[in-house]
N, C-alpha and C. Protein backbone atom coordinates (compact mmCIF):
# COMPACT_ATOMS: atom_id res chain seq x y z
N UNK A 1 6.30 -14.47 -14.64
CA UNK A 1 5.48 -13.29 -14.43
C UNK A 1 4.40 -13.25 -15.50
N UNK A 2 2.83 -12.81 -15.62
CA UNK A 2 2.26 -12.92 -16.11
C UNK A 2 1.58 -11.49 -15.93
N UNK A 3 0.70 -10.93 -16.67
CA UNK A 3 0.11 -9.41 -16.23
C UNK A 3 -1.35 -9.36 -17.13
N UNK A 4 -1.69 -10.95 -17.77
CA UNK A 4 -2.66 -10.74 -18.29
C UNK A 4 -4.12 -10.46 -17.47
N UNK A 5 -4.99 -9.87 -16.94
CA UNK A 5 -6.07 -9.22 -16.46
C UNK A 5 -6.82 -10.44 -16.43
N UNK A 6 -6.99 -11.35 -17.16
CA UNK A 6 -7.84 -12.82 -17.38
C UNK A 6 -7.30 -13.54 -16.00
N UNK A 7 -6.24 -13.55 -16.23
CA UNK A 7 -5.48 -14.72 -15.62
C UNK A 7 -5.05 -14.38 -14.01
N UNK A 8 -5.44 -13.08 -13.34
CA UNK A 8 -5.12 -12.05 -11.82
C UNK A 8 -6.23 -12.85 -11.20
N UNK A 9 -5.93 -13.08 -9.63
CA UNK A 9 -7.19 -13.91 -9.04
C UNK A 9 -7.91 -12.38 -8.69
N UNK A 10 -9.18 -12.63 -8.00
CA UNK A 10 -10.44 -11.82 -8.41
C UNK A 10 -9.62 -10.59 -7.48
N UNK A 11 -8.97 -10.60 -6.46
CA UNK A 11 -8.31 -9.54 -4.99
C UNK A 11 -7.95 -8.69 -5.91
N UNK A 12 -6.77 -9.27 -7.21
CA UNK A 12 -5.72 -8.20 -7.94
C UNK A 12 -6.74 -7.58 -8.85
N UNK A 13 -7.66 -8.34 -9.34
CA UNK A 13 -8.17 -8.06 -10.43
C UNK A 13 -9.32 -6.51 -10.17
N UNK A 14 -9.87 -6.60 -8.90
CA UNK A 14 -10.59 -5.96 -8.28
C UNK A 14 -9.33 -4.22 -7.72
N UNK A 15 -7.93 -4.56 -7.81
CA UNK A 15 -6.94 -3.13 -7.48
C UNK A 15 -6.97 -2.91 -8.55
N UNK A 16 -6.55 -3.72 -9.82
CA UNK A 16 -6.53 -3.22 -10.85
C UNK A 16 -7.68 -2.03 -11.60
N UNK A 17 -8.72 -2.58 -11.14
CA UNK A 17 -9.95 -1.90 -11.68
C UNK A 17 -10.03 -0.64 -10.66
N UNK A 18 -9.88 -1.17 -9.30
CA UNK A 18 -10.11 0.29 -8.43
C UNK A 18 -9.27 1.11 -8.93
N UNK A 19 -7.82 1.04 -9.16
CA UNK A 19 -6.96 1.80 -9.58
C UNK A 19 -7.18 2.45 -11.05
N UNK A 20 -7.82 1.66 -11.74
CA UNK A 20 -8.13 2.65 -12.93
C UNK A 20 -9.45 3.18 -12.66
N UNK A 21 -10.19 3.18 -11.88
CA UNK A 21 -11.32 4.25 -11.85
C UNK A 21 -10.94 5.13 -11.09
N UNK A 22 -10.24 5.26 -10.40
CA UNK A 22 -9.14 6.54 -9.94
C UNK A 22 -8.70 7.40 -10.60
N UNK A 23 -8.43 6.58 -12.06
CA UNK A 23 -7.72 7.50 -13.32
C UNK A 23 -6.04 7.16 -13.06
N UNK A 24 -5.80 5.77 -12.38
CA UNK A 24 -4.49 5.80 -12.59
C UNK A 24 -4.46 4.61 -13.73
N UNK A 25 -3.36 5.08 -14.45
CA UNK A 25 -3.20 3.95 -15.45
C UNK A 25 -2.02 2.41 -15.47
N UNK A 26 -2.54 1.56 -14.58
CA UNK A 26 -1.98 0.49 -13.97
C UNK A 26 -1.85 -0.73 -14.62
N UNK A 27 -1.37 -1.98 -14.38
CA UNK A 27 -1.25 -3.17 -14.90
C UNK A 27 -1.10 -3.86 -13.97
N UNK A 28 -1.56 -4.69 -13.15
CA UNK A 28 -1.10 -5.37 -12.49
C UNK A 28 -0.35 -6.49 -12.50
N UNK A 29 0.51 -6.89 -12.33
CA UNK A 29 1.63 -7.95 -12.56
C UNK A 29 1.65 -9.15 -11.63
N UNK A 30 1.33 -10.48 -11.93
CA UNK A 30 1.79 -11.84 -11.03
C UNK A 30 2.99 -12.15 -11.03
N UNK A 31 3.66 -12.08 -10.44
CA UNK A 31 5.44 -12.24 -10.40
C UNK A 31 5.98 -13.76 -9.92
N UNK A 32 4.63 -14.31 -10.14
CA UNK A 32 4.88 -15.71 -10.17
C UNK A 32 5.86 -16.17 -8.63
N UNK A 33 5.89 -15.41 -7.85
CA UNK A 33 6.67 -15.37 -6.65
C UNK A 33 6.38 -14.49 -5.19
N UNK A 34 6.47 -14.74 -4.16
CA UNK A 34 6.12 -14.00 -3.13
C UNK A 34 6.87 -12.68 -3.45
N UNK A 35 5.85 -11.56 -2.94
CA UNK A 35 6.35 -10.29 -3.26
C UNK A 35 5.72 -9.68 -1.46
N UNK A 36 5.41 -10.60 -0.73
CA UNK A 36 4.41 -10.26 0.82
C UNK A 36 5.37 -9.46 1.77
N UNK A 37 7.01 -9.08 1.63
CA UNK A 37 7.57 -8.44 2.62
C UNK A 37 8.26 -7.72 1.48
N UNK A 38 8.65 -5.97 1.67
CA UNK A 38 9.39 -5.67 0.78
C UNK A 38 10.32 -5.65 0.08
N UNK A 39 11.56 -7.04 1.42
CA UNK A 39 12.46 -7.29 0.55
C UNK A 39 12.26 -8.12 -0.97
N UNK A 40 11.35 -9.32 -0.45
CA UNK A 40 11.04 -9.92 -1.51
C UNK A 40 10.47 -8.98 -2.90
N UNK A 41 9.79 -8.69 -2.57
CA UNK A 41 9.06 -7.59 -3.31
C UNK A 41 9.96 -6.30 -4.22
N UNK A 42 11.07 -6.13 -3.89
CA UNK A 42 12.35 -5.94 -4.47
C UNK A 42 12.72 -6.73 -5.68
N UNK A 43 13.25 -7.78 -4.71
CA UNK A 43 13.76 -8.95 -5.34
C UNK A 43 13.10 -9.54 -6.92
N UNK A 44 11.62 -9.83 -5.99
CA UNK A 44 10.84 -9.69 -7.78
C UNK A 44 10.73 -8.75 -8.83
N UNK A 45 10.62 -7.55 -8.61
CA UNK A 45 10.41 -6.83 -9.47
C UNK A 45 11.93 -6.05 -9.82
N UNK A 46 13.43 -6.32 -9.20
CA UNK A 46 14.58 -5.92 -9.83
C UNK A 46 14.33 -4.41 -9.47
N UNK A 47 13.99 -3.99 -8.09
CA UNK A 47 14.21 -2.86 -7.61
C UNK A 47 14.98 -2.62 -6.60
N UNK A 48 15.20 -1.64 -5.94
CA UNK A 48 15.85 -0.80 -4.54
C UNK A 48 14.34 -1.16 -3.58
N UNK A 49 14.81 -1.76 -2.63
CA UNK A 49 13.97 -1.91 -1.38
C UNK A 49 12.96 -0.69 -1.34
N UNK A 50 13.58 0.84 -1.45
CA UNK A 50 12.91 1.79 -0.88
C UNK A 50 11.57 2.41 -2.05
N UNK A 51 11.98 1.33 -3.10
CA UNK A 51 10.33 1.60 -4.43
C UNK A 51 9.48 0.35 -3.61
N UNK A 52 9.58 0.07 -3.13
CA UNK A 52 8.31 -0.79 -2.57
C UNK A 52 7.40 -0.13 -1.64
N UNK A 53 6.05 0.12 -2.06
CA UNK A 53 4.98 0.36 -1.12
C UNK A 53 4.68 -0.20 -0.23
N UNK A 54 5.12 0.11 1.29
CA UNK A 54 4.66 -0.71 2.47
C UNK A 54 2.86 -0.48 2.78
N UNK A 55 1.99 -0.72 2.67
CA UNK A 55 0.53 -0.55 2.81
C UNK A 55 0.47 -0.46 4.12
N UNK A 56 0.31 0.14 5.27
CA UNK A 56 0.59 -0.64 6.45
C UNK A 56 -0.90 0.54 7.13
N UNK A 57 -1.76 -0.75 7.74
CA UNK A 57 -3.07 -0.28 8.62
C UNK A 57 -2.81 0.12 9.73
N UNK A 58 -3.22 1.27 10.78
CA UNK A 58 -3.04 1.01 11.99
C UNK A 58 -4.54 1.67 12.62
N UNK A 59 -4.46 1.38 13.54
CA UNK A 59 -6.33 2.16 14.72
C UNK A 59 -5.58 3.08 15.20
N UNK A 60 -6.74 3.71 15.44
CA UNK A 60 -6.44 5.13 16.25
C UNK A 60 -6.77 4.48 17.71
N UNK A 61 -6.18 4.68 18.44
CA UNK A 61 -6.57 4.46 20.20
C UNK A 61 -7.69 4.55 20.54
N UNK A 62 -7.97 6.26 20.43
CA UNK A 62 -9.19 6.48 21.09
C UNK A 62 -10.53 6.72 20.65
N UNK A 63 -10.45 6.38 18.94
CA UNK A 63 -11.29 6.39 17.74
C UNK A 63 -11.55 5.18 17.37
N UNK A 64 -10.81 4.27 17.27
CA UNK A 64 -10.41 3.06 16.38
C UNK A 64 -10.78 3.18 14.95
N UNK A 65 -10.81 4.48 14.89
CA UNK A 65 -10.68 4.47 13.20
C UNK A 65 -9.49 4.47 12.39
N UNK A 66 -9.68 3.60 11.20
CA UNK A 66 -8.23 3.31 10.95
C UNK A 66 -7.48 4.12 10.41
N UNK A 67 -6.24 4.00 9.28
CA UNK A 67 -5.42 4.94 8.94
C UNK A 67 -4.36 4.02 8.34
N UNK A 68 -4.73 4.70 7.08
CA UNK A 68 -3.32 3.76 6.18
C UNK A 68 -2.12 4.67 6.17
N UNK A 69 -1.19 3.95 6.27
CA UNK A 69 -0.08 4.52 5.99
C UNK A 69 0.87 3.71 4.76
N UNK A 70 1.31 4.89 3.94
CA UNK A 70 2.15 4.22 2.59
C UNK A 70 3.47 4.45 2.64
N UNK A 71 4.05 3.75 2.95
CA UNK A 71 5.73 3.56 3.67
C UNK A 71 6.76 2.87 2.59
N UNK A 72 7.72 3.82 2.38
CA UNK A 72 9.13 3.09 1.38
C UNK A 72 9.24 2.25 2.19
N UNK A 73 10.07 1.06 1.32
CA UNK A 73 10.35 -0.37 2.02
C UNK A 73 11.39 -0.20 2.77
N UNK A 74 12.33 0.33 2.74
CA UNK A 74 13.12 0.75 3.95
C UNK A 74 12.99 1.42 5.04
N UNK A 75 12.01 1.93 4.87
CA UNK A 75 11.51 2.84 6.59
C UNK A 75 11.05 1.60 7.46
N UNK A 76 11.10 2.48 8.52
CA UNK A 76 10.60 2.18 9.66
C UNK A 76 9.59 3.23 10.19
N UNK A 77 8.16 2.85 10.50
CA UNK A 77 6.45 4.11 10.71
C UNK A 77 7.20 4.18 12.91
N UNK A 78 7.91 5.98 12.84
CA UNK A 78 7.69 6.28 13.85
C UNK A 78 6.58 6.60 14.36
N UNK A 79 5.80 5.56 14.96
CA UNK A 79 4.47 5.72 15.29
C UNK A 79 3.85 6.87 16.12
N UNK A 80 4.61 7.32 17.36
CA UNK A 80 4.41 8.70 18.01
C UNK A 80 4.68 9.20 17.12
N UNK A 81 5.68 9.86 16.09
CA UNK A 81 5.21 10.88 15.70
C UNK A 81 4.06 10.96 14.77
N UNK A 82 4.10 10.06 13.82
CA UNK A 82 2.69 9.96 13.39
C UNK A 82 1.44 10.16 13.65
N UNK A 83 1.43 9.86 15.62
CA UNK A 83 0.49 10.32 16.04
C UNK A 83 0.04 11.31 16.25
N UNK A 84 1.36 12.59 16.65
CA UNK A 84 1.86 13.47 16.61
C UNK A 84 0.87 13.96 15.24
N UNK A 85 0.52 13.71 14.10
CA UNK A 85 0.34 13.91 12.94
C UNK A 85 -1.30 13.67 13.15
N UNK A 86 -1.91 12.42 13.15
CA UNK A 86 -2.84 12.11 13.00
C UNK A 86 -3.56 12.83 14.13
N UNK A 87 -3.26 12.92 15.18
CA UNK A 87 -3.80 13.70 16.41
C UNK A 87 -4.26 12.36 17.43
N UNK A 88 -3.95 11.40 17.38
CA UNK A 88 -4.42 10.57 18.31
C UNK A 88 -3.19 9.32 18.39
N UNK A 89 -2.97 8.34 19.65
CA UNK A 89 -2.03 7.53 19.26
C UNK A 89 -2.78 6.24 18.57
N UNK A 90 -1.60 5.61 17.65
CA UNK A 90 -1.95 4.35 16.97
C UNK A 90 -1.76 3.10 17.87
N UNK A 91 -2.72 2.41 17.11
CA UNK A 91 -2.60 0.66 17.65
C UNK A 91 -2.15 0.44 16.34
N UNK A 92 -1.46 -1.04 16.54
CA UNK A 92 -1.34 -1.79 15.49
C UNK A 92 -2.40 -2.82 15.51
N UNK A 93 -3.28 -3.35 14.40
CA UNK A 93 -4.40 -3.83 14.71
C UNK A 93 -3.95 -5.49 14.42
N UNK A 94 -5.28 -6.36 14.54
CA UNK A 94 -4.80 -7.50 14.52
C UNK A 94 -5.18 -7.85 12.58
N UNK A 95 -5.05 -8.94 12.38
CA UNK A 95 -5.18 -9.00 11.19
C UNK A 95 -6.80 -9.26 10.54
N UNK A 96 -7.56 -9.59 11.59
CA UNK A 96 -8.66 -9.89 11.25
C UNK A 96 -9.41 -8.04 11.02
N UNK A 97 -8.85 -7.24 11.51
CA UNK A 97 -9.39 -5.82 11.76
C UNK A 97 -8.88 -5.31 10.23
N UNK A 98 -7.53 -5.60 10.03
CA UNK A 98 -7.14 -4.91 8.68
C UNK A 98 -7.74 -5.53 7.57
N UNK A 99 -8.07 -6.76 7.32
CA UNK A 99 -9.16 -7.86 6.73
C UNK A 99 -10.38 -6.97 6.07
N UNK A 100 -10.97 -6.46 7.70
CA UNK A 100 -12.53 -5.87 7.76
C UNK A 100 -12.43 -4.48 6.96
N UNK A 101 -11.47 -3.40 6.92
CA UNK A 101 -11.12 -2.26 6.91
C UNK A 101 -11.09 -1.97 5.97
N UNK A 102 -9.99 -3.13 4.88
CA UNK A 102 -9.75 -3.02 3.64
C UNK A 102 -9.69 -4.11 2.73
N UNK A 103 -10.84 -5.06 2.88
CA UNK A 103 -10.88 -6.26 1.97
C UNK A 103 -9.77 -6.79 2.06
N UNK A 104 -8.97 -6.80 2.56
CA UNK A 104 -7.36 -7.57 1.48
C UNK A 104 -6.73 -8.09 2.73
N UNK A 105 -5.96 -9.03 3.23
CA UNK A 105 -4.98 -9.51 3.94
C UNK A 105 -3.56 -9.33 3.91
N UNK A 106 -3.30 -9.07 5.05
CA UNK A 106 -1.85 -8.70 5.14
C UNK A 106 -1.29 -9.39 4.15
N UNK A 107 0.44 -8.77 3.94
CA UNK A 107 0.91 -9.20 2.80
C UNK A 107 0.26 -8.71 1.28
N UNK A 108 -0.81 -8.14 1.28
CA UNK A 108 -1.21 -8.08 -0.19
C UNK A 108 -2.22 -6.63 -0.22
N UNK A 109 -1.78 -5.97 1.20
CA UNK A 109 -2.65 -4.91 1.33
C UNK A 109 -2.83 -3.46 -0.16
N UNK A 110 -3.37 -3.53 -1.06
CA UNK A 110 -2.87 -2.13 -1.96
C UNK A 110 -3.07 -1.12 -1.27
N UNK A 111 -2.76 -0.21 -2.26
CA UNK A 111 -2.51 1.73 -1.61
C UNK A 111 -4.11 1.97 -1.72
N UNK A 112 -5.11 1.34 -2.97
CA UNK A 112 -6.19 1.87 -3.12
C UNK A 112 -7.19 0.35 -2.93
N UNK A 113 -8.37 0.75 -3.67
CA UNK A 113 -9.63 -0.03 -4.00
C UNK A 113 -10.22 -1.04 -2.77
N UNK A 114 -9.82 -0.18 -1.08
CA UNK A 114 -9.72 -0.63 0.13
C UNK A 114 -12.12 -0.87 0.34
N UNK A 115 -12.30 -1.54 1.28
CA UNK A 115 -13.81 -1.71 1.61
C UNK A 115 -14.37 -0.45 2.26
N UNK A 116 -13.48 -0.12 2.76
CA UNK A 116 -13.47 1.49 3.53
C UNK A 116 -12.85 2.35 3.38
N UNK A 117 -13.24 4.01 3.78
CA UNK A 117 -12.55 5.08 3.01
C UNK A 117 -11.37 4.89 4.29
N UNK A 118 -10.05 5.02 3.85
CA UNK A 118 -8.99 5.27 4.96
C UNK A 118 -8.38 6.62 4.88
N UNK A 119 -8.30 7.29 5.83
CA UNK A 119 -7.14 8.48 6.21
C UNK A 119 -5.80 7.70 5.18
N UNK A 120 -5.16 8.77 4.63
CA UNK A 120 -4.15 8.00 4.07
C UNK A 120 -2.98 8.76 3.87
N UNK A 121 -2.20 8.61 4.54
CA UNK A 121 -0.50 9.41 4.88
C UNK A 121 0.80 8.74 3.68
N UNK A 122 1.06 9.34 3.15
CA UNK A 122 2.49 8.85 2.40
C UNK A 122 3.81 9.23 2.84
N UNK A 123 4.29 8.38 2.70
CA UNK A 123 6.04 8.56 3.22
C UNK A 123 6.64 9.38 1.90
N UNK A 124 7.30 10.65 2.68
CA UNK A 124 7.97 11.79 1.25
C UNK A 124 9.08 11.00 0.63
N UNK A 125 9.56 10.01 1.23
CA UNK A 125 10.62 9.11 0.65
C UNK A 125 10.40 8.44 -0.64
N UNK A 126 9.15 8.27 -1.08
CA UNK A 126 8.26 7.64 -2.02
C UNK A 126 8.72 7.85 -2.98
N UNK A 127 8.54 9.97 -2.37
CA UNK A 127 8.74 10.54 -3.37
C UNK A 127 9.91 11.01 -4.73
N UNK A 128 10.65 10.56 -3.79
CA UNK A 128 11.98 10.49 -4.21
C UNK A 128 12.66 9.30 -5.66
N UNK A 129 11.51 8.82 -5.98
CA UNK A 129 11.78 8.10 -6.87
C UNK A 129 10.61 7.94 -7.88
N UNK A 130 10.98 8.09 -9.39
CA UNK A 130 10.55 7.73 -10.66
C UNK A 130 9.13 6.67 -10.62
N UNK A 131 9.48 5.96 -9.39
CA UNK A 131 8.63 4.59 -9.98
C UNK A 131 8.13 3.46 -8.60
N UNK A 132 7.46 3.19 -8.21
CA UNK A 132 7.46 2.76 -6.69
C UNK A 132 6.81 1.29 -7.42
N UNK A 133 6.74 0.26 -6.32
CA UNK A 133 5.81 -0.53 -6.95
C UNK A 133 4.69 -1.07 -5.54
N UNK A 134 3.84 -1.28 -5.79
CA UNK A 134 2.71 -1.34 -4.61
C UNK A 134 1.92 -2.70 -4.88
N UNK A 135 1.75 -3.48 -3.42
CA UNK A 135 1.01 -4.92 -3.43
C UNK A 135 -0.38 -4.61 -4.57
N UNK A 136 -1.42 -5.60 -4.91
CA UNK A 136 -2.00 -5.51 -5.75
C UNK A 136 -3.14 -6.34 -5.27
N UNK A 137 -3.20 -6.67 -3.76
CA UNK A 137 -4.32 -7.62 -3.50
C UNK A 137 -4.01 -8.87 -2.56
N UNK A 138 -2.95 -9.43 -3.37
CA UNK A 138 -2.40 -10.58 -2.74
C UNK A 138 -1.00 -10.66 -2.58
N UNK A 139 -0.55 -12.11 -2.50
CA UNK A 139 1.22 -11.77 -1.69
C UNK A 139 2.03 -12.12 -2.94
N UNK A 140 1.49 -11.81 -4.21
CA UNK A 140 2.09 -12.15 -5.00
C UNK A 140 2.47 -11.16 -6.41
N UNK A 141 1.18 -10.58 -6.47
CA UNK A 141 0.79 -9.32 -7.13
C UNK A 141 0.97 -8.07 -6.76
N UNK A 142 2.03 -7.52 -7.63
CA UNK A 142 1.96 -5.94 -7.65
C UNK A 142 2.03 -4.95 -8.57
N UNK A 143 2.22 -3.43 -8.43
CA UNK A 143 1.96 -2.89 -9.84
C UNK A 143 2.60 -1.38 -9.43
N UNK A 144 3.23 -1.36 -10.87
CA UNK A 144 4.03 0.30 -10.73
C UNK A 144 3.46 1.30 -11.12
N UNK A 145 3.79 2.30 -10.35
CA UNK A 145 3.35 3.45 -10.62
C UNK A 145 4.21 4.90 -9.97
N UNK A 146 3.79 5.83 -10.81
CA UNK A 146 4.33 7.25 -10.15
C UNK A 146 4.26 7.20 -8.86
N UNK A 147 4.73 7.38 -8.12
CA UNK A 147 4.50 7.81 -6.66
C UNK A 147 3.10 9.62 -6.81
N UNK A 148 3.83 10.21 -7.13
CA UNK A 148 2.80 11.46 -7.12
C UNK A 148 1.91 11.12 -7.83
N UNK A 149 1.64 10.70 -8.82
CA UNK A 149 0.11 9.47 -8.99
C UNK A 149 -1.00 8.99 -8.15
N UNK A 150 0.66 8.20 -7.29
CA UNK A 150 -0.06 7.28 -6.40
C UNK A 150 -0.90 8.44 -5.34
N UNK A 151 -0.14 9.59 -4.81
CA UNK A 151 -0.10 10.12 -3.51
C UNK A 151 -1.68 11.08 -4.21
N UNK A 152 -1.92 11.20 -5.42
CA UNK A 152 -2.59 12.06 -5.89
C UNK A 152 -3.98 11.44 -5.96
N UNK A 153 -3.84 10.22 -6.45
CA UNK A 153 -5.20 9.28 -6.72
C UNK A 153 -5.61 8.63 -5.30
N UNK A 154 -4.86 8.33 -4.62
CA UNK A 154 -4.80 7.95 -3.41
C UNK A 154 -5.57 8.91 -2.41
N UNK A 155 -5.18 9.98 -2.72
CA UNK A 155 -5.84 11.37 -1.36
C UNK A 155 -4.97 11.11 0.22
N UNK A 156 -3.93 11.18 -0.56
CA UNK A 156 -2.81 11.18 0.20
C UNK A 156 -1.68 12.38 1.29
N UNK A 157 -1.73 12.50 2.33
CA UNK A 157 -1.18 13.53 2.72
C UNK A 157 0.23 12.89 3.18
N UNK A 158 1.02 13.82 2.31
CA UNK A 158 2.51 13.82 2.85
C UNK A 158 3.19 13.61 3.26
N UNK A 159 4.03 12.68 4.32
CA UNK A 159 4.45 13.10 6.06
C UNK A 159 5.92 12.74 5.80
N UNK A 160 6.67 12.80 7.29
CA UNK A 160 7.55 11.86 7.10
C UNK A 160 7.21 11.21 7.90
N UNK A 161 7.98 9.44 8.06
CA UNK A 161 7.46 8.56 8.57
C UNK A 161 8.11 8.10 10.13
N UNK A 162 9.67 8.92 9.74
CA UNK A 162 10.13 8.39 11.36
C UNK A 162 10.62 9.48 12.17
């Protein structure tokens, strides 16, 4: 694991910075290991599945505007109701769309420092814990933080997810 700022390829290096002009105070971490699904992402960082930030993009149907959603690693995004929430139903988009949306590729999506402003929903499950940890750019990089931090710097609304 490495967390020196020199040494982050330009994706992490670029959350890192979005995240501190947010005013959150972050580090981003190379864990020298895939961290791209949340079990792994556990695994590296010596957490509970449910501190992992799922980043997860979806389109609106009849908008196609997107909508992040920030999901504990153990949920599952009940998408009707969500829609239920957002007011329109979701697509799941392809990867080249989440690419365009928010600079970053699956697997390495962060909560912030996206190419576009996203609607952005948090799972209250988040909340439930001290310390979450969230992708950082790529499938390798991630970085801890408060959850109410996150949900705060983020411009985050609430929900539950299933």
């Amino acid at each position: 694991m490495t967390d020196d700022a020199s040494s982050l390829k330009p994706a992490a290096q670029r959350v890192e910075a979005a995240a501190r002009a947010l005013g959150l105070d972050v580090r981003v971490r190379a864990m020298g290991r895939s961290t791209r699904t949340a079990e792994e992402a556990a695994a590296a960082c010596g957490c509970a599945v449910g501190q992992i930030v799922k980043s997860l993009v979806f389109r609106g149907k009849e908008s196609g505007r997107p909508y992040l959603l920030l999901v504990s690693g153990g949920n599952r995004v009940n998408e009707k109701a969500v829609a239920r929430i957002v007011g329109e139903p979701l697509q799941r988009p392809d990867a080249q769309y989440v690419r365009d949306v928010t600079g970053f590729a699956i697997g390495g999506i962060p909560p912030v420092g996206h190419d576009t402003r996203l609607a952005t929903y948090m799972d209250r499950d988040l909340l439930g814990y001290v310390t979450v940890w969230a992708a950082a750019g790529t499938p390798e990089c991630v970085f801890p933080v408060a959850p109410a931090d996150l949900r705060d710097k983020a411009g985050a609304d609430v929900i539950d997810i299933g």
